[in-house]
PDB file of N, CA and C in Angstrom:
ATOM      1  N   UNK A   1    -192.900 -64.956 -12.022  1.00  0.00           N
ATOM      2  CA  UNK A   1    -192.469 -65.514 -13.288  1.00  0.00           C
ATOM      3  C   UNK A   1    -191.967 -64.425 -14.223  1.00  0.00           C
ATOM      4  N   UNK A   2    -192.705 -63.302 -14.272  1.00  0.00           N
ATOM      5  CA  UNK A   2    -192.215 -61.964 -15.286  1.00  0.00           C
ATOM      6  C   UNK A   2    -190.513 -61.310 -15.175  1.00  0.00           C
ATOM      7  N   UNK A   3    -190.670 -61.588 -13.620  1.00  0.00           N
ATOM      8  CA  UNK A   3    -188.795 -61.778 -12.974  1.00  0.00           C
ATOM      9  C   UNK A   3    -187.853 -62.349 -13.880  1.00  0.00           C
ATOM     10  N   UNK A   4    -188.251 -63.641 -13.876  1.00  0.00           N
ATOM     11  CA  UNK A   4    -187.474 -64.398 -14.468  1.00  0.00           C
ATOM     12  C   UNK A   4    -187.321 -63.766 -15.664  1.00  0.00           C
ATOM     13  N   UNK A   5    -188.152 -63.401 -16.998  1.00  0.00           N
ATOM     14  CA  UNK A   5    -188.198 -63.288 -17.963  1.00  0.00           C
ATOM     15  C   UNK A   5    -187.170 -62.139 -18.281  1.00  0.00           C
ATOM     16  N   UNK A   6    -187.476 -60.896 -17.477  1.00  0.00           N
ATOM     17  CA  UNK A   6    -186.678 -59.682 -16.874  1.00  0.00           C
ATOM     18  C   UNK A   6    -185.416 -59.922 -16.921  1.00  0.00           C
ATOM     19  N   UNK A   7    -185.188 -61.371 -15.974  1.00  0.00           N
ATOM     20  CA  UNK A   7    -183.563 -61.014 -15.592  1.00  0.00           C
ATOM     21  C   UNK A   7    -182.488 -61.831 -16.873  1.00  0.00           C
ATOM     22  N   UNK A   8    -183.568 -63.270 -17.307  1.00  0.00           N
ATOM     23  CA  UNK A   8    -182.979 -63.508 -19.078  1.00  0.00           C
ATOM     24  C   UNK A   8    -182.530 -62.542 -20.074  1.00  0.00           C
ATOM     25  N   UNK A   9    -183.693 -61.424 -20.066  1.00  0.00           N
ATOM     26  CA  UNK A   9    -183.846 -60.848 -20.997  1.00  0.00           C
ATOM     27  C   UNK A   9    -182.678 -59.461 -20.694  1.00  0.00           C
ATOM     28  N   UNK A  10    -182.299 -59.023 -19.622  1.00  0.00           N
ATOM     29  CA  UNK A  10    -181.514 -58.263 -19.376  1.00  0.00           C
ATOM     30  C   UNK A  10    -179.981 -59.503 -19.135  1.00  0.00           C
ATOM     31  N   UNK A  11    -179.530 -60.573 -19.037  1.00  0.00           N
ATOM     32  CA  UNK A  11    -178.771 -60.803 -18.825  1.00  0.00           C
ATOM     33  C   UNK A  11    -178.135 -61.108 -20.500  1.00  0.00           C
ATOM     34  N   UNK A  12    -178.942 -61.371 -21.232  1.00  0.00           N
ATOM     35  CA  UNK A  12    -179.108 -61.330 -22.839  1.00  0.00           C
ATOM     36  C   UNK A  12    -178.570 -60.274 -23.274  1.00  0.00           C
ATOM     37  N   UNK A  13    -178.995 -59.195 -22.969  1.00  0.00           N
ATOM     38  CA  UNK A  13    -178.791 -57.904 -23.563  1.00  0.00           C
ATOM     39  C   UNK A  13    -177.215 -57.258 -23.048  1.00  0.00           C
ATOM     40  N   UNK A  14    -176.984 -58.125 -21.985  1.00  0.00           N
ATOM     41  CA  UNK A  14    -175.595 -57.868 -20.865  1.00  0.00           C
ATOM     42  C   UNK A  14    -174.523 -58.191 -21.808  1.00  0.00           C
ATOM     43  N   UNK A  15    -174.821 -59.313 -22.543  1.00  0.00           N
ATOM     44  CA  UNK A  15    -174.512 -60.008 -23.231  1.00  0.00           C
ATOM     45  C   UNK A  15    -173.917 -60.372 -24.922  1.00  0.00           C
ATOM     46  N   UNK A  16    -174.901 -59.481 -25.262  1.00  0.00           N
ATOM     47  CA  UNK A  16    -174.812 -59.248 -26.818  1.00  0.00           C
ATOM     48  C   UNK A  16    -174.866 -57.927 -27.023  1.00  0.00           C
ATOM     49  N   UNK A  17    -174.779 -57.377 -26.340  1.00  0.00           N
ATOM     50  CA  UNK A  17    -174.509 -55.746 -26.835  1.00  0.00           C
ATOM     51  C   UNK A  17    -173.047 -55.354 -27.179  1.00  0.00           C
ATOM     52  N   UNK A  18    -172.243 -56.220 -26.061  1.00  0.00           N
ATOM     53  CA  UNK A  18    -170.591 -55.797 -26.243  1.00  0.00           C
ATOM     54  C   UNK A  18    -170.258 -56.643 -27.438  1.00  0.00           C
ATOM     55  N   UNK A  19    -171.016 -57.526 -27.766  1.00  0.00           N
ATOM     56  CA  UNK A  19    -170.525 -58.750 -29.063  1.00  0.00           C
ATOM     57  C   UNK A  19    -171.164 -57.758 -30.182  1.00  0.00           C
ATOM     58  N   UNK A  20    -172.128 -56.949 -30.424  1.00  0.00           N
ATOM     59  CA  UNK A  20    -172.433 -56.412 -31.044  1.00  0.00           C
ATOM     60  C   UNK A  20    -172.333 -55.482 -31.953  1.00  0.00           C
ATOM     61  N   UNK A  21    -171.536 -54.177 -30.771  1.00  0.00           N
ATOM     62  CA  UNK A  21    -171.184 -52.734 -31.381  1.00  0.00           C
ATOM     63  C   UNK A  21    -169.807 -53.088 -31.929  1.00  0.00           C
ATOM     64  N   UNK A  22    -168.497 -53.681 -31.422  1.00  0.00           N
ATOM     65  CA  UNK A  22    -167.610 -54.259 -32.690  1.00  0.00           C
ATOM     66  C   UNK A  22    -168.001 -54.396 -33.952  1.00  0.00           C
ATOM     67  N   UNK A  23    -169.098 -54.960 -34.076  1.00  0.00           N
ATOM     68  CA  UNK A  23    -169.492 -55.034 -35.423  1.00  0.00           C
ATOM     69  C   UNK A  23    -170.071 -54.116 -36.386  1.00  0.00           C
ATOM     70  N   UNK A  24    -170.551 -53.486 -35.667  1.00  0.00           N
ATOM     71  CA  UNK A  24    -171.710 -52.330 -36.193  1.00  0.00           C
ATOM     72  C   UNK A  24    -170.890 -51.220 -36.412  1.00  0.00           C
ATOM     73  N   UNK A  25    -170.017 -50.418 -35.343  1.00  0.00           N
ATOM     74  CA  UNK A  25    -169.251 -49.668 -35.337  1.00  0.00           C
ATOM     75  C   UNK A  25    -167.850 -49.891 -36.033  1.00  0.00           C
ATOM     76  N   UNK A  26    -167.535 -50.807 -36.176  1.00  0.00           N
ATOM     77  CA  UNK A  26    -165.594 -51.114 -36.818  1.00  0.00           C
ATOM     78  C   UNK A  26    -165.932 -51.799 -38.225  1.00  0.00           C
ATOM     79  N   UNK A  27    -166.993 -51.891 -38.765  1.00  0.00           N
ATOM     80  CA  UNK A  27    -167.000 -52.916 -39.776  1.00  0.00           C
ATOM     81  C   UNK A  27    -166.495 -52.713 -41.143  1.00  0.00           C
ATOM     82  N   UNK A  28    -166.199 -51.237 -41.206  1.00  0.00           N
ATOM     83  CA  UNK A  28    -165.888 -51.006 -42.152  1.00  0.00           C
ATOM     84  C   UNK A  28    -163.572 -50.555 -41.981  1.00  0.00           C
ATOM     85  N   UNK A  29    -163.329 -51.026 -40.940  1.00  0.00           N
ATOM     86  CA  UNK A  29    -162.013 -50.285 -40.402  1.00  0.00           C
ATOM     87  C   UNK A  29    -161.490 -51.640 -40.135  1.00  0.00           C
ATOM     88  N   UNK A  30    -160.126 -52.091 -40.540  1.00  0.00           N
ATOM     89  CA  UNK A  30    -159.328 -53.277 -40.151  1.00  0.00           C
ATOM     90  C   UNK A  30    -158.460 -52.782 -38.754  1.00  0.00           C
ATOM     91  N   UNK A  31    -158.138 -53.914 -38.253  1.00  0.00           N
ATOM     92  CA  UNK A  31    -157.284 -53.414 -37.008  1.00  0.00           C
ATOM     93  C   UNK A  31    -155.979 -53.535 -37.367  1.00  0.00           C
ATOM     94  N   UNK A  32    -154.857 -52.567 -36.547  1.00  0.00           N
ATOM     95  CA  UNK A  32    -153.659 -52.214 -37.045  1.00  0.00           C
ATOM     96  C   UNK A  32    -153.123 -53.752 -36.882  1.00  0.00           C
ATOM     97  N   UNK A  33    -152.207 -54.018 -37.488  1.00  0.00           N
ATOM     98  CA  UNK A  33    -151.199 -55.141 -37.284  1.00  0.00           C
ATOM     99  C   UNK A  33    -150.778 -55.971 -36.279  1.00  0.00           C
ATOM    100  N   UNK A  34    -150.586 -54.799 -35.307  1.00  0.00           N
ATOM    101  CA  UNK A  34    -150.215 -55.301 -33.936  1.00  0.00           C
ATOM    102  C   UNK A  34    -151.318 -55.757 -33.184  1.00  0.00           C
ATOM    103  N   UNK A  35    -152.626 -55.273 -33.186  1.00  0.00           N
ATOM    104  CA  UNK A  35    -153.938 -55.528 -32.710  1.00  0.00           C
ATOM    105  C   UNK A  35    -154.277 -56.723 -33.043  1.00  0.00           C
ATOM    106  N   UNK A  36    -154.356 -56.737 -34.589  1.00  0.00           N
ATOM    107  CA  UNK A  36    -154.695 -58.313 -35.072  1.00  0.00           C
ATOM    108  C   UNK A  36    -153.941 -59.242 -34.728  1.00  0.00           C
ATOM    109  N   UNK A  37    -152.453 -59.121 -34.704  1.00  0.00           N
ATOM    110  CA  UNK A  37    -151.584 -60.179 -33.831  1.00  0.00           C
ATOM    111  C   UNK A  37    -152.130 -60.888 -32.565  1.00  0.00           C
ATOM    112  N   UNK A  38    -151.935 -59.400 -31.766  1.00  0.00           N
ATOM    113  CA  UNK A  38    -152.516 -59.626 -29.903  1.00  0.00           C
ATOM    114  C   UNK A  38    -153.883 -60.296 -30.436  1.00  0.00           C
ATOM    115  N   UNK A  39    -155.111 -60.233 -31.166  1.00  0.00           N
ATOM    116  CA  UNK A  39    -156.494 -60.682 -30.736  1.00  0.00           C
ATOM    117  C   UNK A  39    -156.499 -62.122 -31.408  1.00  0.00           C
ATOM    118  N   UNK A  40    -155.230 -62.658 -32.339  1.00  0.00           N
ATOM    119  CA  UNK A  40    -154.916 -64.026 -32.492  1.00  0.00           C
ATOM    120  C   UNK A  40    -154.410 -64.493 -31.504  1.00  0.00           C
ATOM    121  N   UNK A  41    -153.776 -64.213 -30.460  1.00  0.00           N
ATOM    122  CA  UNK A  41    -152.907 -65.156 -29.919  1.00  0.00           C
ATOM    123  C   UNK A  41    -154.263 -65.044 -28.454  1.00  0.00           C
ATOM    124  N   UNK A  42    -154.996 -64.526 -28.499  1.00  0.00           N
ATOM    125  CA  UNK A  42    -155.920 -64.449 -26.998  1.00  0.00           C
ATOM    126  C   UNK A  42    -156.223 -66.128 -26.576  1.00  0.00           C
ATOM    127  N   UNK A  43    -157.021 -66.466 -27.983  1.00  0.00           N
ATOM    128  CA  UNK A  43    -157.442 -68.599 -28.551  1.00  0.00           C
ATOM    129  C   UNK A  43    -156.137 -68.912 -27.215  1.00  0.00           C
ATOM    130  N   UNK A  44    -154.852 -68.951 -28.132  1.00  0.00           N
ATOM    131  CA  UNK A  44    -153.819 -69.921 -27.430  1.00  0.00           C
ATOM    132  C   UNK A  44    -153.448 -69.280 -26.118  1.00  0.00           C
ATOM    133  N   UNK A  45    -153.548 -68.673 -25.379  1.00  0.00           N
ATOM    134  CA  UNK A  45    -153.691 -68.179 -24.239  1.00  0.00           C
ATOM    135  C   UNK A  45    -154.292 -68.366 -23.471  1.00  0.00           C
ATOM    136  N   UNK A  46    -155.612 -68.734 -23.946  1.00  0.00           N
ATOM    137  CA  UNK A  46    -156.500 -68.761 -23.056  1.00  0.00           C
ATOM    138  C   UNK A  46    -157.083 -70.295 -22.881  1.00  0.00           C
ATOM    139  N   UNK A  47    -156.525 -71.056 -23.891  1.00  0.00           N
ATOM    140  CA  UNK A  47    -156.639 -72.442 -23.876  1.00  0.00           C
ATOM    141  C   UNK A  47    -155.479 -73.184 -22.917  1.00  0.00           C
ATOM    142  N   UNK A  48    -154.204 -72.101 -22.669  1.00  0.00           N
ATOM    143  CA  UNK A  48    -153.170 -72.498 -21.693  1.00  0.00           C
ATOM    144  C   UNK A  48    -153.620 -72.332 -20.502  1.00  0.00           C
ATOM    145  N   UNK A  49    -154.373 -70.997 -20.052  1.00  0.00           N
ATOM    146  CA  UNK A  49    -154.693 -70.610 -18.295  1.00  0.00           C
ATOM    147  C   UNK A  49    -155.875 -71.959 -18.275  1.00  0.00           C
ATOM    148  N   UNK A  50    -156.658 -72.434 -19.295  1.00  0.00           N
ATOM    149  CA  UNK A  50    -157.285 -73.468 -18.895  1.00  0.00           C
ATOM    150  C   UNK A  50    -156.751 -74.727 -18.718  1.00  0.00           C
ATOM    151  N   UNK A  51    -155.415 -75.202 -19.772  1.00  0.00           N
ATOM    152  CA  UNK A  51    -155.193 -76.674 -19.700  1.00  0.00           C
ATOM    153  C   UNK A  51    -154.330 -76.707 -18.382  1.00  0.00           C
ATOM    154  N   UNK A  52    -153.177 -75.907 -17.722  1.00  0.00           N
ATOM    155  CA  UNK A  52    -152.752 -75.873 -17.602  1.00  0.00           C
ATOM    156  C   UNK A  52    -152.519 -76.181 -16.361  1.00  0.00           C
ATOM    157  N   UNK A  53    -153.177 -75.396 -15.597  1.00  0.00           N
ATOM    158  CA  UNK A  53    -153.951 -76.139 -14.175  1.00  0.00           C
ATOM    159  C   UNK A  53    -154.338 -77.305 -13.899  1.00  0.00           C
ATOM    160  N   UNK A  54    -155.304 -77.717 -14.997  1.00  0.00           N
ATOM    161  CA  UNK A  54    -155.089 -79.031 -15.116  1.00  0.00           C
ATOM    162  C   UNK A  54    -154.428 -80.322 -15.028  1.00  0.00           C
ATOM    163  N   UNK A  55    -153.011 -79.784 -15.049  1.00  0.00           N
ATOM    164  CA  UNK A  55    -152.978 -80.835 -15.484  1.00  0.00           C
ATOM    165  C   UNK A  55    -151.924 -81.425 -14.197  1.00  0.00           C
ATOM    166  N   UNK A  56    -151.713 -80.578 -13.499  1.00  0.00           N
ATOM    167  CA  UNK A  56    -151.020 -80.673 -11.992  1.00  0.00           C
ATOM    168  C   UNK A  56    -152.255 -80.935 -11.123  1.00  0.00           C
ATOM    169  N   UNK A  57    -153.710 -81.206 -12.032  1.00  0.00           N
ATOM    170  CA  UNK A  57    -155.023 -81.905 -11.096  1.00  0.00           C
ATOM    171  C   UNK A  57    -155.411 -83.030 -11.222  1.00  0.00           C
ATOM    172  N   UNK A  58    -154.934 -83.602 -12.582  1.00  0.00           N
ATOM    173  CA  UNK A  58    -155.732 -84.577 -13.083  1.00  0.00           C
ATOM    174  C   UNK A  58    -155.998 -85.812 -12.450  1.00  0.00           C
ATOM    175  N   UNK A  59    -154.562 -86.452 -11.800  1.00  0.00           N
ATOM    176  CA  UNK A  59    -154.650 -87.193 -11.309  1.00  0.00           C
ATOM    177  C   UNK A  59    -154.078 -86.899  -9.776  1.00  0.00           C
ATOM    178  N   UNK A  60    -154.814 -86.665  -8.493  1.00  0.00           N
ATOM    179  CA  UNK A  60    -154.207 -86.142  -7.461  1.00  0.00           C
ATOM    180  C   UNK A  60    -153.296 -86.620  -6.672  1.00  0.00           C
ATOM    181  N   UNK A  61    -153.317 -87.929  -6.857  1.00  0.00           N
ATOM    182  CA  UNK A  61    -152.383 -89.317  -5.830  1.00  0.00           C
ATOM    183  C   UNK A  61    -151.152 -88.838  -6.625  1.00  0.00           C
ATOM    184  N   UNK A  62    -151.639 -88.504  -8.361  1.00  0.00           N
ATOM    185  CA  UNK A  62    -149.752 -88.850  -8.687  1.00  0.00           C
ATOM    186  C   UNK A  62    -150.341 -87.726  -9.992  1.00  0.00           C
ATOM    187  N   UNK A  63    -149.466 -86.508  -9.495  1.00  0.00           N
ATOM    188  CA  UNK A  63    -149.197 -85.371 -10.576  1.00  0.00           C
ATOM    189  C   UNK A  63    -147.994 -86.041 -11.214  1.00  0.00           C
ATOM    190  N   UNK A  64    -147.743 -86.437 -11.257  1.00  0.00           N
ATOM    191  CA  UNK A  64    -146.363 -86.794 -12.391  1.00  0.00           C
ATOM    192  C   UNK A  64    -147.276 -87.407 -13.172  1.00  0.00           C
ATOM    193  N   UNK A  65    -148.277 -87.869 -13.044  1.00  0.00           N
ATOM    194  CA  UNK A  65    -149.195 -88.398 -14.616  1.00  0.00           C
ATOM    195  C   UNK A  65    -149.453 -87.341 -15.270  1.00  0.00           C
ATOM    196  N   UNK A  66    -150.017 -86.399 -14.734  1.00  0.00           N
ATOM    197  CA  UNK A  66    -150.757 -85.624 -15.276  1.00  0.00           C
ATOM    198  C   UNK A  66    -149.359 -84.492 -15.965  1.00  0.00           C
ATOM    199  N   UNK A  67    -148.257 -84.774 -15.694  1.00  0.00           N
ATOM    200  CA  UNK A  67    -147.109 -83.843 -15.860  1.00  0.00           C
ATOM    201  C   UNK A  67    -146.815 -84.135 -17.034  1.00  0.00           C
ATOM    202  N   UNK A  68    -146.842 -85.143 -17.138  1.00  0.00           N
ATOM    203  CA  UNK A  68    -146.078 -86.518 -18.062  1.00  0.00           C
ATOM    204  C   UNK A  68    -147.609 -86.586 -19.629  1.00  0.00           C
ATOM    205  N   UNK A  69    -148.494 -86.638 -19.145  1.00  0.00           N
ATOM    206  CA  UNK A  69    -149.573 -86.440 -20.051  1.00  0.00           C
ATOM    207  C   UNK A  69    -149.529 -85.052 -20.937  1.00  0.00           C
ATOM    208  N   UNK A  70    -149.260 -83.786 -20.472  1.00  0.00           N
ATOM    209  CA  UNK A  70    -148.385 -82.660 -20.644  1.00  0.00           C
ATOM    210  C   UNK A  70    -147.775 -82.546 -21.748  1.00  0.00           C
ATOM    211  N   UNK A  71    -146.752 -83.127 -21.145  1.00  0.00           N
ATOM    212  CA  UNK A  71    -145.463 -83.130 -21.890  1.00  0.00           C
ATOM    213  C   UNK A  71    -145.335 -83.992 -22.914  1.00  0.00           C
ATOM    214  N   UNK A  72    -145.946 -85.142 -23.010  1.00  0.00           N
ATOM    215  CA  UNK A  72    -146.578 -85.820 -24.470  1.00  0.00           C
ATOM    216  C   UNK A  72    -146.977 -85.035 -25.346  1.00  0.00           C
ATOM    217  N   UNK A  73    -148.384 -84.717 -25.101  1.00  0.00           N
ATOM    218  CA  UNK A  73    -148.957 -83.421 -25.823  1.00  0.00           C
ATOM    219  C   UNK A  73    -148.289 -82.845 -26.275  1.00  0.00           C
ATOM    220  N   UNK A  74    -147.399 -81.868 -25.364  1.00  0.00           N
ATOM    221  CA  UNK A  74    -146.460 -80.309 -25.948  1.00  0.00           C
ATOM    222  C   UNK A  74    -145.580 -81.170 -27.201  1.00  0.00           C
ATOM    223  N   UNK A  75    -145.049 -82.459 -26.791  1.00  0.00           N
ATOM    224  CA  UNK A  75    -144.064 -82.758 -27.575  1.00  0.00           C
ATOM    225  C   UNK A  75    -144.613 -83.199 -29.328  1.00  0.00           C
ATOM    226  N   UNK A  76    -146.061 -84.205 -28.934  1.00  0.00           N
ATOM    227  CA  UNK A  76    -146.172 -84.613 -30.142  1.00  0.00           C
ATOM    228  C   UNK A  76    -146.952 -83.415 -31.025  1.00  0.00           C
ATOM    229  N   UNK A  77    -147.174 -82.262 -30.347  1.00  0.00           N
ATOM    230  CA  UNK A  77    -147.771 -80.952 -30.765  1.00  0.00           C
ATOM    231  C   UNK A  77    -146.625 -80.495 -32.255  1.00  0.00           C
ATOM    232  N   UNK A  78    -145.450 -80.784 -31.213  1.00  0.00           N
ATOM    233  CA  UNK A  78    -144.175 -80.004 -32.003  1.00  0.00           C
ATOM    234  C   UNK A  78    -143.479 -80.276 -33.411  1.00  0.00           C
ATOM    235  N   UNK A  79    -143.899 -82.264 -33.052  1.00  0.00           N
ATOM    236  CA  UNK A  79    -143.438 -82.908 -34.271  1.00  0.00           C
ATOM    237  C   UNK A  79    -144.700 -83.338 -35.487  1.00  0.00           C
ATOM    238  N   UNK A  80    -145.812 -83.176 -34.383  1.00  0.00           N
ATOM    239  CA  UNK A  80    -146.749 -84.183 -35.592  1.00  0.00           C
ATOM    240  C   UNK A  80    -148.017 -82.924 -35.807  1.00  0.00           C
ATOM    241  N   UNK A  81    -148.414 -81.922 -34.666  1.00  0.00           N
ATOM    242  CA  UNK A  81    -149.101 -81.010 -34.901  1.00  0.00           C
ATOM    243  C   UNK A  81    -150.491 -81.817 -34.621  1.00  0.00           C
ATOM    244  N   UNK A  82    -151.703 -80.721 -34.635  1.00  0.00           N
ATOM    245  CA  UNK A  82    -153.101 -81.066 -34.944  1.00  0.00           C
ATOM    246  C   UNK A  82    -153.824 -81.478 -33.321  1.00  0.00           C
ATOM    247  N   UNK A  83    -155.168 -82.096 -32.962  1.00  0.00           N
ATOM    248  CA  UNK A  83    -155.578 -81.926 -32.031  1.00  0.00           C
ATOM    249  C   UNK A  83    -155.599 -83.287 -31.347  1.00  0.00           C
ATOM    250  N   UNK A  84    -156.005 -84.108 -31.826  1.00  0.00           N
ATOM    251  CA  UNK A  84    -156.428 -85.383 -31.608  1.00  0.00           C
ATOM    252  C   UNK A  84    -155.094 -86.358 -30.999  1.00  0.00           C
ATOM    253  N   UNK A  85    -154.512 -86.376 -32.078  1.00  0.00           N
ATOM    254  CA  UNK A  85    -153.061 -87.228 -31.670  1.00  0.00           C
ATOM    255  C   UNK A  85    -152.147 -86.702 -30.425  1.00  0.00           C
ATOM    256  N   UNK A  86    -152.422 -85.340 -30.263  1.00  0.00           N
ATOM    257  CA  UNK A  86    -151.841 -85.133 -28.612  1.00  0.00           C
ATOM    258  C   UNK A  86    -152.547 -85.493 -27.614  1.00  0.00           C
ATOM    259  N   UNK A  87    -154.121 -85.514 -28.257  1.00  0.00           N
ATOM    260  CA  UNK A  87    -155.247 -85.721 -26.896  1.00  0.00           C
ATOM    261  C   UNK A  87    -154.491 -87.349 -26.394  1.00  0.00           C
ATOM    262  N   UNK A  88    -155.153 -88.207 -27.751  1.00  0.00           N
ATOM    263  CA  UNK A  88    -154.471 -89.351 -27.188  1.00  0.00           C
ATOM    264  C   UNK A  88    -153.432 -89.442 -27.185  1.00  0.00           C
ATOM    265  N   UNK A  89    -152.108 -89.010 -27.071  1.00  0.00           N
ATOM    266  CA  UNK A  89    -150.781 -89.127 -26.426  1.00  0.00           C
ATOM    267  C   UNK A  89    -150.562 -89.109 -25.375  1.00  0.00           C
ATOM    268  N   UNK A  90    -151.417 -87.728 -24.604  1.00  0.00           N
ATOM    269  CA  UNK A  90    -151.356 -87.080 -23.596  1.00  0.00           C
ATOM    270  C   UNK A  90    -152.199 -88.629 -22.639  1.00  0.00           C
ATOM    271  N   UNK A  91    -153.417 -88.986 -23.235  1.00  0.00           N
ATOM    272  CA  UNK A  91    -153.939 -90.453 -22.220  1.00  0.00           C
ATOM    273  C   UNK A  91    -153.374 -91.601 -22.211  1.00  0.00           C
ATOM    274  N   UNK A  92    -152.591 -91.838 -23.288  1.00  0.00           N
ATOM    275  CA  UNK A  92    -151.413 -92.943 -23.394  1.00  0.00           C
ATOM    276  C   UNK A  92    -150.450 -92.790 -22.369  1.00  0.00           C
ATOM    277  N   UNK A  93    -149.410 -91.604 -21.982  1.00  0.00           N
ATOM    278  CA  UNK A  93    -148.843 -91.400 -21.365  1.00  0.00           C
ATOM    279  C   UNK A  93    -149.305 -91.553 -19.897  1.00  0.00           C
ATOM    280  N   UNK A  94    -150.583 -90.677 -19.736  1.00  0.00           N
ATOM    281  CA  UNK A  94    -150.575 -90.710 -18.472  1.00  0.00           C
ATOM    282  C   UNK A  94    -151.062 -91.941 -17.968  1.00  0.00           C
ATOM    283  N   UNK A  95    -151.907 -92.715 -18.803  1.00  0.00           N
ATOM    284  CA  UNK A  95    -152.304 -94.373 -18.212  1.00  0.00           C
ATOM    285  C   UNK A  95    -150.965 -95.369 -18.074  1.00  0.00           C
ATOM    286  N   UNK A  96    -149.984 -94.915 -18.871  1.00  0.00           N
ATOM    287  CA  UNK A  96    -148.883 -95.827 -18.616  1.00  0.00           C
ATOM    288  C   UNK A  96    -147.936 -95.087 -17.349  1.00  0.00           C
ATOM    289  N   UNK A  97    -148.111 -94.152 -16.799  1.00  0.00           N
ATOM    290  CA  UNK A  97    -147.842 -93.371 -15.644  1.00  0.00           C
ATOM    291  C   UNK A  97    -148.383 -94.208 -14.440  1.00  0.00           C
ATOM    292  N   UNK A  98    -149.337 -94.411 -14.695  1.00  0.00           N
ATOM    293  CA  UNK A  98    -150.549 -94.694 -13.187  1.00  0.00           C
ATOM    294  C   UNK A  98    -150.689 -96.103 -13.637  1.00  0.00           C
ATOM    295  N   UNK A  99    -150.404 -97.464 -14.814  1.00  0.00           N
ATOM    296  CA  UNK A  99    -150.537 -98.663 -14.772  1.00  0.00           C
ATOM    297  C   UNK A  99    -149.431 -99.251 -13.832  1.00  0.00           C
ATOM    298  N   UNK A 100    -148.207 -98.437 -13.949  1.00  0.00           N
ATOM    299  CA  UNK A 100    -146.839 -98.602 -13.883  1.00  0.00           C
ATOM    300  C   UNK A 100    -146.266 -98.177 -12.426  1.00  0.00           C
TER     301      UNK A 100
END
């Protein structure tokens, strides 16, 4: 049982140490321009290598739903913005993909 506690307690520390010294060490120093750019755009990057795959999975019989669910999204992203109204665009689309 002390194992266990051991390997929490070191996987913890694995953990919050690198989240840590950023703070402790830079807190008083802003990052150059270009830095702060690159460490904004990491969010939307990294929310793409995740959706993105996706979405040529979603539905396996018929990727054109899941293409088409996509491309709702990207579109009503462009005109109307925000999170929600692409989610459901993106399931509107693709249920009328796969009713149809």
């Amino acid at each position: 049982m002390n194992r266990i506690y051991l390997i929490i307690a070191g996987m913890a520390a694995a953990t919050y140490v690198p989240r840590l010294l950023p703070f402790t060490l830079l807190k008083n120093r802003r990052p150059s321009k270009y830095l702060d750019r690159f460490l904004k755009l990491i969010p939307y990057t990294a929310l793409g290598a995740l959706i993105f795959p996706g979405i040529f999975s979603a539905v396996p019989d018929m990727p054109i739903a899941g293409i088409a669910g996509g491309a709702a999204a990207l579109a009503i992203c462009f005109v109307r913005g925000g999170t929600i109204l692409p989610i459901f665009g993106a399931i509107a689309a693709s249920y009328m993909i796969i009713a149809f």
